[in-house]
PDB file of N, CA and C in Angstrom:
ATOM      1  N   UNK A   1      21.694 -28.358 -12.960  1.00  0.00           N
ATOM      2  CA  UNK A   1      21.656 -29.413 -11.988  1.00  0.00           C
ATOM      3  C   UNK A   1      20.342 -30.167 -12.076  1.00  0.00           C
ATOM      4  N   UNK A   2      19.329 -29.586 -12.698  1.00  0.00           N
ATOM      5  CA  UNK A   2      17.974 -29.950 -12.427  1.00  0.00           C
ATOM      6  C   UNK A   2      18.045 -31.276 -13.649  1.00  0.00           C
ATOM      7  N   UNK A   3      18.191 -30.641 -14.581  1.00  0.00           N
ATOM      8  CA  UNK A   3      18.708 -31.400 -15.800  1.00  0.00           C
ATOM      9  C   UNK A   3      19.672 -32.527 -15.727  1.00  0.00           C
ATOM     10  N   UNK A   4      20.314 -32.792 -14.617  1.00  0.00           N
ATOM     11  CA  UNK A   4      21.348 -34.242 -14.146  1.00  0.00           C
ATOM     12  C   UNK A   4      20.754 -34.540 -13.692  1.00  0.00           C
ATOM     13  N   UNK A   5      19.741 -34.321 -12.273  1.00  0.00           N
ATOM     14  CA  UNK A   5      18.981 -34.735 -11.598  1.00  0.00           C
ATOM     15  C   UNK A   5      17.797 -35.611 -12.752  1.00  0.00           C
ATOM     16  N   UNK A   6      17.283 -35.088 -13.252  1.00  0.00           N
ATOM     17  CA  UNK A   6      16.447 -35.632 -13.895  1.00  0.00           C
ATOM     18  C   UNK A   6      16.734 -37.050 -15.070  1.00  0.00           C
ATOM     19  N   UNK A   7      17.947 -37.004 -15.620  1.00  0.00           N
ATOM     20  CA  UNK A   7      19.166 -37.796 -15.993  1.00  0.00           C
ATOM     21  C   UNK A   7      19.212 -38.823 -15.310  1.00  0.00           C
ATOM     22  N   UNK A   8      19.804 -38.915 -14.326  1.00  0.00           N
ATOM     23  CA  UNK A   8      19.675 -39.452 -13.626  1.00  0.00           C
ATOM     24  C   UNK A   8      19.108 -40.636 -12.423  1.00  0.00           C
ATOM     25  N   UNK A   9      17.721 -40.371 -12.075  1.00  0.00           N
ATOM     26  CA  UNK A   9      16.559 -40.364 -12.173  1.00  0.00           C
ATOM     27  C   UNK A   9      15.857 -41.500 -13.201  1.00  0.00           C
ATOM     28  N   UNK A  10      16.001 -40.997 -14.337  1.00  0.00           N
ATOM     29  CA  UNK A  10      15.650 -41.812 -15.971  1.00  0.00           C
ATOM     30  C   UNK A  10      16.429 -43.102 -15.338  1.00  0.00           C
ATOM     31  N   UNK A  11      17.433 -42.730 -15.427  1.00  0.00           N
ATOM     32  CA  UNK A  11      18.569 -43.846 -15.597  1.00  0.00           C
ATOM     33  C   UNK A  11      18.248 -45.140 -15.108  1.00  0.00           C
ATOM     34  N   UNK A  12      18.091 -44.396 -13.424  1.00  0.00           N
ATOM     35  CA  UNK A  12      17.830 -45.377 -11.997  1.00  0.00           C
ATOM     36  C   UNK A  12      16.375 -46.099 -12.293  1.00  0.00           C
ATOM     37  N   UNK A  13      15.586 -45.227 -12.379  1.00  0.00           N
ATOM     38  CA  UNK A  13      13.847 -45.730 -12.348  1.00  0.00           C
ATOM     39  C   UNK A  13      13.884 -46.470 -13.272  1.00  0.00           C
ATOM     40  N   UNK A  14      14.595 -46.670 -14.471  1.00  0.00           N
ATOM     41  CA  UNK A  14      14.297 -47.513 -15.471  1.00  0.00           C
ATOM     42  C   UNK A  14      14.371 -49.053 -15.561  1.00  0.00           C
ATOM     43  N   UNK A  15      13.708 -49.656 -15.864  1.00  0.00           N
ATOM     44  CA  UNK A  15      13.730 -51.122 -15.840  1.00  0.00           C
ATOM     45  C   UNK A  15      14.469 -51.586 -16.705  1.00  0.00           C
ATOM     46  N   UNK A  16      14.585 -51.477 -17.811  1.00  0.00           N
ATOM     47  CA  UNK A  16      15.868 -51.726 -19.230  1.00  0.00           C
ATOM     48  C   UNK A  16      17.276 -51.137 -18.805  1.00  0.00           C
ATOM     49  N   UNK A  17      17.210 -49.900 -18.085  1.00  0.00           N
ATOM     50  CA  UNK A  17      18.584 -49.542 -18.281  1.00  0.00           C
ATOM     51  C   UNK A  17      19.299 -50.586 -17.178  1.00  0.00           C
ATOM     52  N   UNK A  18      20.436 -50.509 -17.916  1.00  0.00           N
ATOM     53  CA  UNK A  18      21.597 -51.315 -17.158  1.00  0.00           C
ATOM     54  C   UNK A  18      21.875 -51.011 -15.902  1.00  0.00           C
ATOM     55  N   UNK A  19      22.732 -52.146 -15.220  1.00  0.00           N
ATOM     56  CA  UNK A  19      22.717 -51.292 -13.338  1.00  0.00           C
ATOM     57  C   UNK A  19      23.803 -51.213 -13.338  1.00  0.00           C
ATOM     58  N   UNK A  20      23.827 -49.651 -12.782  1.00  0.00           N
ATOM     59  CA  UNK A  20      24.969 -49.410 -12.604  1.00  0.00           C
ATOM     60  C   UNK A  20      25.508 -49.163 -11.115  1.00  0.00           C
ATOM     61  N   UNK A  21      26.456 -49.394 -11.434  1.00  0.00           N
ATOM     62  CA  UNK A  21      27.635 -49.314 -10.052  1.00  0.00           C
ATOM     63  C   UNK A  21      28.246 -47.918  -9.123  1.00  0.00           C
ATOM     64  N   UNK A  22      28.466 -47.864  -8.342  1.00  0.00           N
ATOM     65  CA  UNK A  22      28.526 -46.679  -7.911  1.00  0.00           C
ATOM     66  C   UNK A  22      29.836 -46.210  -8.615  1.00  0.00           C
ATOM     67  N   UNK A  23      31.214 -47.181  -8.617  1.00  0.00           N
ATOM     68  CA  UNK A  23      32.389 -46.525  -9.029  1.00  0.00           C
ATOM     69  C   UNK A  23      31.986 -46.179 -10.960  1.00  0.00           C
ATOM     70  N   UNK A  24      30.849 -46.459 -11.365  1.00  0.00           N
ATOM     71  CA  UNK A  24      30.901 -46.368 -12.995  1.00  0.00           C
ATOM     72  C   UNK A  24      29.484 -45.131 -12.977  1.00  0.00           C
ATOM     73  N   UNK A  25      29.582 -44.489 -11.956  1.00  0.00           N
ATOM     74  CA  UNK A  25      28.308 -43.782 -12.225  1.00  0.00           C
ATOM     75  C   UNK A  25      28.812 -42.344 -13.194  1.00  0.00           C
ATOM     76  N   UNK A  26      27.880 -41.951 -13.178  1.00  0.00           N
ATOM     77  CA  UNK A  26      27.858 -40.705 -14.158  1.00  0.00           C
ATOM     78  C   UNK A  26      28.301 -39.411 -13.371  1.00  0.00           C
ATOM     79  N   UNK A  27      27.860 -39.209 -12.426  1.00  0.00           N
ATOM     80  CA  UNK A  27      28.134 -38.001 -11.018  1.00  0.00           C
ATOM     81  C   UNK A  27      28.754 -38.893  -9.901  1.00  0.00           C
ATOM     82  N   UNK A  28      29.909 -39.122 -10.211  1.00  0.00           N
ATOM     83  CA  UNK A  28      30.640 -40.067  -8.613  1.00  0.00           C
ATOM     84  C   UNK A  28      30.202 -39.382  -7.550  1.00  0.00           C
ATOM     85  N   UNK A  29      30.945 -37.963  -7.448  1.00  0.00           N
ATOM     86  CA  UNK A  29      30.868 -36.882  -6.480  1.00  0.00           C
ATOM     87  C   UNK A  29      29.109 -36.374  -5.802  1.00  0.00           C
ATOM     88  N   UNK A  30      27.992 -37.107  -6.550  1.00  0.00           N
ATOM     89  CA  UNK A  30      27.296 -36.825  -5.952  1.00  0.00           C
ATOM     90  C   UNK A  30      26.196 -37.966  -5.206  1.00  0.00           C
ATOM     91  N   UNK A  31      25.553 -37.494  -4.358  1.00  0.00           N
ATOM     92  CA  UNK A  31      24.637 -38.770  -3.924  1.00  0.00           C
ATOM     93  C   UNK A  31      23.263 -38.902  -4.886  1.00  0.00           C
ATOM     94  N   UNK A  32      23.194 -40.132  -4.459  1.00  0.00           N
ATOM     95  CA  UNK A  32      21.637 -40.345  -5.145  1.00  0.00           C
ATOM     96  C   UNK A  32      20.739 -40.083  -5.272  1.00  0.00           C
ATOM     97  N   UNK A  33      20.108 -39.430  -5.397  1.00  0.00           N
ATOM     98  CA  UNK A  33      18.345 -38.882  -5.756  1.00  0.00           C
ATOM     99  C   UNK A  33      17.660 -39.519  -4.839  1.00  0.00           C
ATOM    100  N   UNK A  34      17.262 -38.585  -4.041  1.00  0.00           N
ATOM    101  CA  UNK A  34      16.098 -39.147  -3.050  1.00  0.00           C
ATOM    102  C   UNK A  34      14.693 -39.513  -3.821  1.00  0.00           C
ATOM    103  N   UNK A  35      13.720 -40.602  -3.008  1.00  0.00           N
ATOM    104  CA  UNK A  35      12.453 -40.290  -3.526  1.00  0.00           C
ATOM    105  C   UNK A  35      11.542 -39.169  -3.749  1.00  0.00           C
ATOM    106  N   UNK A  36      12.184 -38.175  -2.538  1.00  0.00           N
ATOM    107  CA  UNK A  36      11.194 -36.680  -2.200  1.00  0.00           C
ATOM    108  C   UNK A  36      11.990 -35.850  -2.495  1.00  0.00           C
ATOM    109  N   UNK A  37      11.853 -34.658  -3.356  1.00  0.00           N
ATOM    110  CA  UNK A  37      12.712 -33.554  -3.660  1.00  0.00           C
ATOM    111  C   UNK A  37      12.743 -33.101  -2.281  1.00  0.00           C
ATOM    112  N   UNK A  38      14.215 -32.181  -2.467  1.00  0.00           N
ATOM    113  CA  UNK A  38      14.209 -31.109  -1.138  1.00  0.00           C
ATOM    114  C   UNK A  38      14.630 -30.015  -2.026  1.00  0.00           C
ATOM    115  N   UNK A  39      13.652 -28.695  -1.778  1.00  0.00           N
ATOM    116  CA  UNK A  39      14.142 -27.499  -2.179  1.00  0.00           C
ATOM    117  C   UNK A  39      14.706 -27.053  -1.007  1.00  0.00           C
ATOM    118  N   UNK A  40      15.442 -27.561   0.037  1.00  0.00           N
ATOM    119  CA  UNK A  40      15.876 -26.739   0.704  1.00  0.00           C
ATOM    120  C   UNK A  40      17.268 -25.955   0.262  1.00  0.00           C
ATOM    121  N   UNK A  41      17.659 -26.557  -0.640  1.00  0.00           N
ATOM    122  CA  UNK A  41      18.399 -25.897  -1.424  1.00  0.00           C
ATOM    123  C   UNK A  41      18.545 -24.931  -2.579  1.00  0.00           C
ATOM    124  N   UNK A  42      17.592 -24.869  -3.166  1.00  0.00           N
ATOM    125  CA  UNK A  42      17.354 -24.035  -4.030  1.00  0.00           C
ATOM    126  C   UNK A  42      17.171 -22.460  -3.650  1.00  0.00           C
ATOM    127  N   UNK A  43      17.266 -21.653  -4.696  1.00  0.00           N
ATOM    128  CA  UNK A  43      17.195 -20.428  -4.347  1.00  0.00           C
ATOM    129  C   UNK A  43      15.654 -19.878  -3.963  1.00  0.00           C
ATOM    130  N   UNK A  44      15.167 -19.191  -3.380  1.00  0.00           N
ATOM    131  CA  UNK A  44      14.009 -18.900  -2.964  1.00  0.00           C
ATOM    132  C   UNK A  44      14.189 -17.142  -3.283  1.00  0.00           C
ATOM    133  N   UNK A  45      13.570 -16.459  -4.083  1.00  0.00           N
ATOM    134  CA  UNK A  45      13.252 -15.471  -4.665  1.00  0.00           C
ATOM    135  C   UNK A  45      11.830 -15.358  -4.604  1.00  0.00           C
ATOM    136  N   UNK A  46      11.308 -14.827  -3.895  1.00  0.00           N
ATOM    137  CA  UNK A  46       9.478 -14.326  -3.967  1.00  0.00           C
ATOM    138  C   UNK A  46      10.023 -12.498  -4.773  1.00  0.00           C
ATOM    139  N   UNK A  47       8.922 -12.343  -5.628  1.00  0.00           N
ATOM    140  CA  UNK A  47       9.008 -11.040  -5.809  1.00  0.00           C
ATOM    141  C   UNK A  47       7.535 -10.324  -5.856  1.00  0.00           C
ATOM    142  N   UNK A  48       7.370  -9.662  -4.853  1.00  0.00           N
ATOM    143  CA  UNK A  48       5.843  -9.317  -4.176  1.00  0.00           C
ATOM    144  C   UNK A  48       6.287  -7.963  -4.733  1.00  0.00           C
ATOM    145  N   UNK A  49       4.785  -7.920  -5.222  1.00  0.00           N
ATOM    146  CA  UNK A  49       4.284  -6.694  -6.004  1.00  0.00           C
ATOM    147  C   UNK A  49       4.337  -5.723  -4.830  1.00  0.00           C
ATOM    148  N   UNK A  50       4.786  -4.191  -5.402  1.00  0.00           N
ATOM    149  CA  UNK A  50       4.095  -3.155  -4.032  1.00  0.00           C
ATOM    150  C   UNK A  50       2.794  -3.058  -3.886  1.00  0.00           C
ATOM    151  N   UNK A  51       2.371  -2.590  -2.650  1.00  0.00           N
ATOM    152  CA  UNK A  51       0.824  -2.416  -2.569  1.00  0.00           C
ATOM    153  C   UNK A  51       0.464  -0.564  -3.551  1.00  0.00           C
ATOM    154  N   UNK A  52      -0.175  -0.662  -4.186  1.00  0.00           N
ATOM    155  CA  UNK A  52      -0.377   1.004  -4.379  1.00  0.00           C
ATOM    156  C   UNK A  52      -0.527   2.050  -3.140  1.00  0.00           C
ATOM    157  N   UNK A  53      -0.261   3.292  -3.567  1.00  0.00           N
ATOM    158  CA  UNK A  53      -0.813   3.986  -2.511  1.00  0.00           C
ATOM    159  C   UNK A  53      -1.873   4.789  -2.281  1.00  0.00           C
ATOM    160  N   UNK A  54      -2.175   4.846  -1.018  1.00  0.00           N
ATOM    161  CA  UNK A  54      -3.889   5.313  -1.240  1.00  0.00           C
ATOM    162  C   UNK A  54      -4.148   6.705  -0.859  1.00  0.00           C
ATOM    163  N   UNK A  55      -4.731   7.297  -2.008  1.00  0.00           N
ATOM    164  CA  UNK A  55      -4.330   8.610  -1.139  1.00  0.00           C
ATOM    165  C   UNK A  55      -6.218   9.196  -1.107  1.00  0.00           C
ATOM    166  N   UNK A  56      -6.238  10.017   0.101  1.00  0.00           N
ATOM    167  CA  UNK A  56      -7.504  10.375   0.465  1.00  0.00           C
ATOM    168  C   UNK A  56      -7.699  12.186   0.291  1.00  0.00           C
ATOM    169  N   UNK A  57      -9.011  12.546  -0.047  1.00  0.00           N
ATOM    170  CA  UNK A  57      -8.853  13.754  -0.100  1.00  0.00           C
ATOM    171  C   UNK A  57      -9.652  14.625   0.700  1.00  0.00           C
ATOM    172  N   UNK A  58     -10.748  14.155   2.162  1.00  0.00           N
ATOM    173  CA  UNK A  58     -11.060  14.043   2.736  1.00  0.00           C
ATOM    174  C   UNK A  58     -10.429  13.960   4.158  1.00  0.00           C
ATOM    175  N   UNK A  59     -10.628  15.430   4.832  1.00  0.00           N
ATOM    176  CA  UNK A  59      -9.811  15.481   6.003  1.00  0.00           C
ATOM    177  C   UNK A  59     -11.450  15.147   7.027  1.00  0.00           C
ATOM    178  N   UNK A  60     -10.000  14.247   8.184  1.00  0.00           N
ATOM    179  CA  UNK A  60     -10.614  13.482   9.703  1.00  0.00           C
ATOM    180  C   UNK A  60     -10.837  14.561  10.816  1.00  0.00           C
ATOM    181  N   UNK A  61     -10.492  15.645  10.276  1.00  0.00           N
ATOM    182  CA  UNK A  61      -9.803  16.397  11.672  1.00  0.00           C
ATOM    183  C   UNK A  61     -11.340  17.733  11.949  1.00  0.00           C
ATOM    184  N   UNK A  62     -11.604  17.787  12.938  1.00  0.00           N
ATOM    185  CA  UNK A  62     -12.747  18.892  12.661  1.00  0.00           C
ATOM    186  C   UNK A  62     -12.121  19.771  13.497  1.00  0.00           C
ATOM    187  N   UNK A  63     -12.297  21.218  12.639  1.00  0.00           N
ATOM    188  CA  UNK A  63     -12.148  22.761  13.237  1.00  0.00           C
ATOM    189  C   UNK A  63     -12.513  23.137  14.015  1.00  0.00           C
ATOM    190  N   UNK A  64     -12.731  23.527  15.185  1.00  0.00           N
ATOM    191  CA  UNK A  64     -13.894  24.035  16.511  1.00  0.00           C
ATOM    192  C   UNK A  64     -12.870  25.450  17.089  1.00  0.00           C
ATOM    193  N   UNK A  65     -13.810  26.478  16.734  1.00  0.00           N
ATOM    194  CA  UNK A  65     -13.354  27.163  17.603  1.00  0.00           C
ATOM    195  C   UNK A  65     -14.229  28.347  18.902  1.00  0.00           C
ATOM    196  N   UNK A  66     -14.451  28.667  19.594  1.00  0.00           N
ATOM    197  CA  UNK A  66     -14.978  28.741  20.831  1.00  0.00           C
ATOM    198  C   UNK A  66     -15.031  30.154  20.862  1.00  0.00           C
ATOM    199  N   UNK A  67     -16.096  30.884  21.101  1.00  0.00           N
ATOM    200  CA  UNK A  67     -15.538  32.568  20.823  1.00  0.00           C
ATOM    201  C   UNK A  67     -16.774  32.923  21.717  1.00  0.00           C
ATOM    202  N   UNK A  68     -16.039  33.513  22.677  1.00  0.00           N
ATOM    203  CA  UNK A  68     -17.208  33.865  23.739  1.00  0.00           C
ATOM    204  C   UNK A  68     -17.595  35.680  23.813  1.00  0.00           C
ATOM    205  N   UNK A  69     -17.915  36.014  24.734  1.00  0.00           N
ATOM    206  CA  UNK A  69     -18.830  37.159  24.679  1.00  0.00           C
ATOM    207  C   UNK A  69     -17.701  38.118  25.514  1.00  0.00           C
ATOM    208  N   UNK A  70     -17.582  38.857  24.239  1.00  0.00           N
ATOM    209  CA  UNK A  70     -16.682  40.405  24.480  1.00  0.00           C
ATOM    210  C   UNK A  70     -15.588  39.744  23.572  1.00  0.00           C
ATOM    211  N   UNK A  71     -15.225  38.580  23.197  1.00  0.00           N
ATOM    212  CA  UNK A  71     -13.702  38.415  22.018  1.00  0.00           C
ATOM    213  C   UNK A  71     -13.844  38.888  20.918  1.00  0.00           C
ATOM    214  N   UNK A  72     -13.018  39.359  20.393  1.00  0.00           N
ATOM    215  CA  UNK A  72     -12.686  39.958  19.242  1.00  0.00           C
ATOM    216  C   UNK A  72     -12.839  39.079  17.745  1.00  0.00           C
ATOM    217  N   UNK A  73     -13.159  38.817  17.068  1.00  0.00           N
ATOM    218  CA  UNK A  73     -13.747  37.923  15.913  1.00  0.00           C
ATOM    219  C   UNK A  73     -12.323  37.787  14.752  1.00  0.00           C
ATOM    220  N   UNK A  74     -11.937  37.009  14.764  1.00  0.00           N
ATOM    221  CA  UNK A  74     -10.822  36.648  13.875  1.00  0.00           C
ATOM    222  C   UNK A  74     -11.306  37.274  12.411  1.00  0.00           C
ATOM    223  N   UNK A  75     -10.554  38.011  11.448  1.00  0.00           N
ATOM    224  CA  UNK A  75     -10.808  38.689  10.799  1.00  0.00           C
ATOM    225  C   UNK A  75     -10.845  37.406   9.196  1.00  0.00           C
ATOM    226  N   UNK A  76     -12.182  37.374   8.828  1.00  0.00           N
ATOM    227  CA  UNK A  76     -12.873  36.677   7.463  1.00  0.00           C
ATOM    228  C   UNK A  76     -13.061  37.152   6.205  1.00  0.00           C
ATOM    229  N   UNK A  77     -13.080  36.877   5.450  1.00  0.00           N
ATOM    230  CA  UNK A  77     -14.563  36.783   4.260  1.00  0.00           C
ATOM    231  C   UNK A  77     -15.448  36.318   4.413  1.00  0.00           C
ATOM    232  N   UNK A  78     -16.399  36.818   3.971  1.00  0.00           N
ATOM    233  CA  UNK A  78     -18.061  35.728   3.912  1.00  0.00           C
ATOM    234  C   UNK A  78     -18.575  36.578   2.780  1.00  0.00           C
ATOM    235  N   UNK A  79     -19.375  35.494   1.989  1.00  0.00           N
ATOM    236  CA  UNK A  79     -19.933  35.733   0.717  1.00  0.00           C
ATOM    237  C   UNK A  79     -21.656  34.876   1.130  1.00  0.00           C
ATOM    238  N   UNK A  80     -22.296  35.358   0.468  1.00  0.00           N
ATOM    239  CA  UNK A  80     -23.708  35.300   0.036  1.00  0.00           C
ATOM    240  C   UNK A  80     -24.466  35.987  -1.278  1.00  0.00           C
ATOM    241  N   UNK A  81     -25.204  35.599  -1.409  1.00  0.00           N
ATOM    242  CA  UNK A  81     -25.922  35.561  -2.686  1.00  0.00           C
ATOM    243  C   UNK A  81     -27.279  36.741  -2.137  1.00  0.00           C
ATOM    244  N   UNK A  82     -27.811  37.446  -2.815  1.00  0.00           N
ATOM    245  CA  UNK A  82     -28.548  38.692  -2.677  1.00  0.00           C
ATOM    246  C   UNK A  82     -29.935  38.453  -2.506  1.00  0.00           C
ATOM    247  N   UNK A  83     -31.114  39.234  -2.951  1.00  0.00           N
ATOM    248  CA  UNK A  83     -32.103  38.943  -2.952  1.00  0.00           C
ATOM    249  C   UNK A  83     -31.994  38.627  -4.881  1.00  0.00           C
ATOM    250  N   UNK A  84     -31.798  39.224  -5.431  1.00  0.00           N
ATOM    251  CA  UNK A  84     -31.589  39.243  -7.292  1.00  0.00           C
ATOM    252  C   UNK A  84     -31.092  38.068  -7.463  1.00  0.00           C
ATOM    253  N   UNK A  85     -29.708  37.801  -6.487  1.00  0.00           N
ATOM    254  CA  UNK A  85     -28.965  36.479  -7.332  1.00  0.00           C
ATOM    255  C   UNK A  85     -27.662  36.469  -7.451  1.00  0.00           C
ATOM    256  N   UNK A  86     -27.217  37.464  -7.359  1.00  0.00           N
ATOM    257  CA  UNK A  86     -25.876  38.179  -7.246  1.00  0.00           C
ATOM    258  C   UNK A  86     -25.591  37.884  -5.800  1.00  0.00           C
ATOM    259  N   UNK A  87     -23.869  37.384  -6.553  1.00  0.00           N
ATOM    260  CA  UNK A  87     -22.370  37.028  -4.815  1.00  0.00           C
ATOM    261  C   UNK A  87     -22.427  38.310  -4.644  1.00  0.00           C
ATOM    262  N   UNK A  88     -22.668  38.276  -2.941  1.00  0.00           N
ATOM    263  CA  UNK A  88     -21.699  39.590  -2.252  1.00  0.00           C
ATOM    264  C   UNK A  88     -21.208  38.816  -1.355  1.00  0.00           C
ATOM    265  N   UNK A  89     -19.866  40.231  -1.340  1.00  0.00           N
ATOM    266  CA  UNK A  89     -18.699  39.756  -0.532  1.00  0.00           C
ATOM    267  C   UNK A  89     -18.886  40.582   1.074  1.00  0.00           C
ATOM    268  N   UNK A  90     -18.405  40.195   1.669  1.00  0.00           N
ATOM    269  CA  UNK A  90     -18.408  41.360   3.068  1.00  0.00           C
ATOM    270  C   UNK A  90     -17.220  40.690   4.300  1.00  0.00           C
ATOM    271  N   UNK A  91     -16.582  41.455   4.696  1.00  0.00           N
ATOM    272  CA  UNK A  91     -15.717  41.122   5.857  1.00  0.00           C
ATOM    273  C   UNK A  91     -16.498  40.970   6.908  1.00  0.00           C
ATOM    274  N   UNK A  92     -15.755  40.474   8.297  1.00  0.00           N
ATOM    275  CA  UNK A  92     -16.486  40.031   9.725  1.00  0.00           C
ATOM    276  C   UNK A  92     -16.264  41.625   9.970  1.00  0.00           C
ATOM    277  N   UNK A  93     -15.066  42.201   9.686  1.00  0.00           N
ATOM    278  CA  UNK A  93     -14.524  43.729  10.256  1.00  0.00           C
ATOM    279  C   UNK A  93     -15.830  44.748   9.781  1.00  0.00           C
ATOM    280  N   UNK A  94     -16.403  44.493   8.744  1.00  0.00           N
ATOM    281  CA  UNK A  94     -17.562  45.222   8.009  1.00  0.00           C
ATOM    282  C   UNK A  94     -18.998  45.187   8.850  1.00  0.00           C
ATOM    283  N   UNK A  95     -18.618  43.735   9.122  1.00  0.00           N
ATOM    284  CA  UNK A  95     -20.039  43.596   9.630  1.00  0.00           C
ATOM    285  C   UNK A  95     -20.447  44.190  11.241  1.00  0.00           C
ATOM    286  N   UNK A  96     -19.134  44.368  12.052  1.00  0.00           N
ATOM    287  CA  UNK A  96     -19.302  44.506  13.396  1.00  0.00           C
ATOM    288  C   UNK A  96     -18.525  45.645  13.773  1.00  0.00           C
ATOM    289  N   UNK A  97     -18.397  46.245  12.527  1.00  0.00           N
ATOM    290  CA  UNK A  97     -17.800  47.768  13.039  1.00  0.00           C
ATOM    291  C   UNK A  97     -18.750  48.520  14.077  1.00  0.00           C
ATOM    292  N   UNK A  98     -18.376  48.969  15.147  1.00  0.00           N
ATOM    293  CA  UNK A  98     -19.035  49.688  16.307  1.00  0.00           C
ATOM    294  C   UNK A  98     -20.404  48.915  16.794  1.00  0.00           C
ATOM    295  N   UNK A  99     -20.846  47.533  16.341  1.00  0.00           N
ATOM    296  CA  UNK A  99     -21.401  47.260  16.719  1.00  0.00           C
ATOM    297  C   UNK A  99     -21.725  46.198  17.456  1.00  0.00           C
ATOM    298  N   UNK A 100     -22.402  45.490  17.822  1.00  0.00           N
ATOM    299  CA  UNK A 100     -22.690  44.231  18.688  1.00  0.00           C
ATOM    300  C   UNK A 100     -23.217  43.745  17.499  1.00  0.00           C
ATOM    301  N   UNK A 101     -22.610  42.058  17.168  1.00  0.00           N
ATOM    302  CA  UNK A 101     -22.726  41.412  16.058  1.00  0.00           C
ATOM    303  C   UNK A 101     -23.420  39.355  17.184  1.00  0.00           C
ATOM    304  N   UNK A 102     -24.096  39.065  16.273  1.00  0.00           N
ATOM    305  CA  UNK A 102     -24.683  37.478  16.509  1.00  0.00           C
ATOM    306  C   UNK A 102     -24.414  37.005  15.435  1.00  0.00           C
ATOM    307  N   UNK A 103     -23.530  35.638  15.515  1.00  0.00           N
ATOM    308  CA  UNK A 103     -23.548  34.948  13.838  1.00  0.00           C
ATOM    309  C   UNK A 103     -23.727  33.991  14.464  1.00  0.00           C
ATOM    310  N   UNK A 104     -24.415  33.384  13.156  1.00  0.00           N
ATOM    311  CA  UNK A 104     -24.959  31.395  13.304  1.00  0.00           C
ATOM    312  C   UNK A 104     -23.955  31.473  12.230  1.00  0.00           C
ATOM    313  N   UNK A 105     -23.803  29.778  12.530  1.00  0.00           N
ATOM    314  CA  UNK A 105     -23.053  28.774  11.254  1.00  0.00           C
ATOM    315  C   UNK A 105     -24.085  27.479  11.159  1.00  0.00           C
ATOM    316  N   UNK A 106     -23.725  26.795  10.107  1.00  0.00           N
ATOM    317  CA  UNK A 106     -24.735  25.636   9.893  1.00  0.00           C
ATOM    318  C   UNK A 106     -23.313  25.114   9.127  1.00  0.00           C
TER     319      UNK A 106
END
């Protein structure tokens, strides 16, 4: 269609070409070519890229937990390094067997 349109067009705008008549036209069935295109007809297809996805590996959420005096200590690992240099391992259960235990965290 774009290709008649444009045909067309030639035909009309031209100063040499002959004038023609509506009953001798080339497209009876259609109207005349405006000065201003309208795509309101045309097909409209956008094809938008996806956005990627973002992935994070870094958690928002902070742990807190509250352990007051006489509770029972949720049972751990904890590791540290010696006076030499050497990992040791030790449980919370190890550390506070029969006894009264104080831990810091940093």
């Amino acid at each position: 269609m774009a290709a008649s349109l444009s045909v067309s067009r030639l035909l009309l705008s031209s100063p040499t070409a002959p004038a023609m008549s509506t009953k001798t036209s080339l497209f009876p069935s259609a109207k005349t070519p405006s000065s201003k295109p309208s795509f309101a007809s045309l097909p409209c297809k956008l094809h938008h890229q996806p956005k990627p996805l973002k992935f994070s590996t870094t958690t928002k959420s902070t742990i807190s937990a509250a352990v007051s005096v006489g509770d029972k200590l949720p049972e751990a690992t904890l590791s540290y390094f010696d006076p030499a240099g050497e990992l040791q391992t030790t449980t919370i259960s190890d550390l506070t067997k029969n006894k009264k235990a104080i831990l810091f965290a940093t």
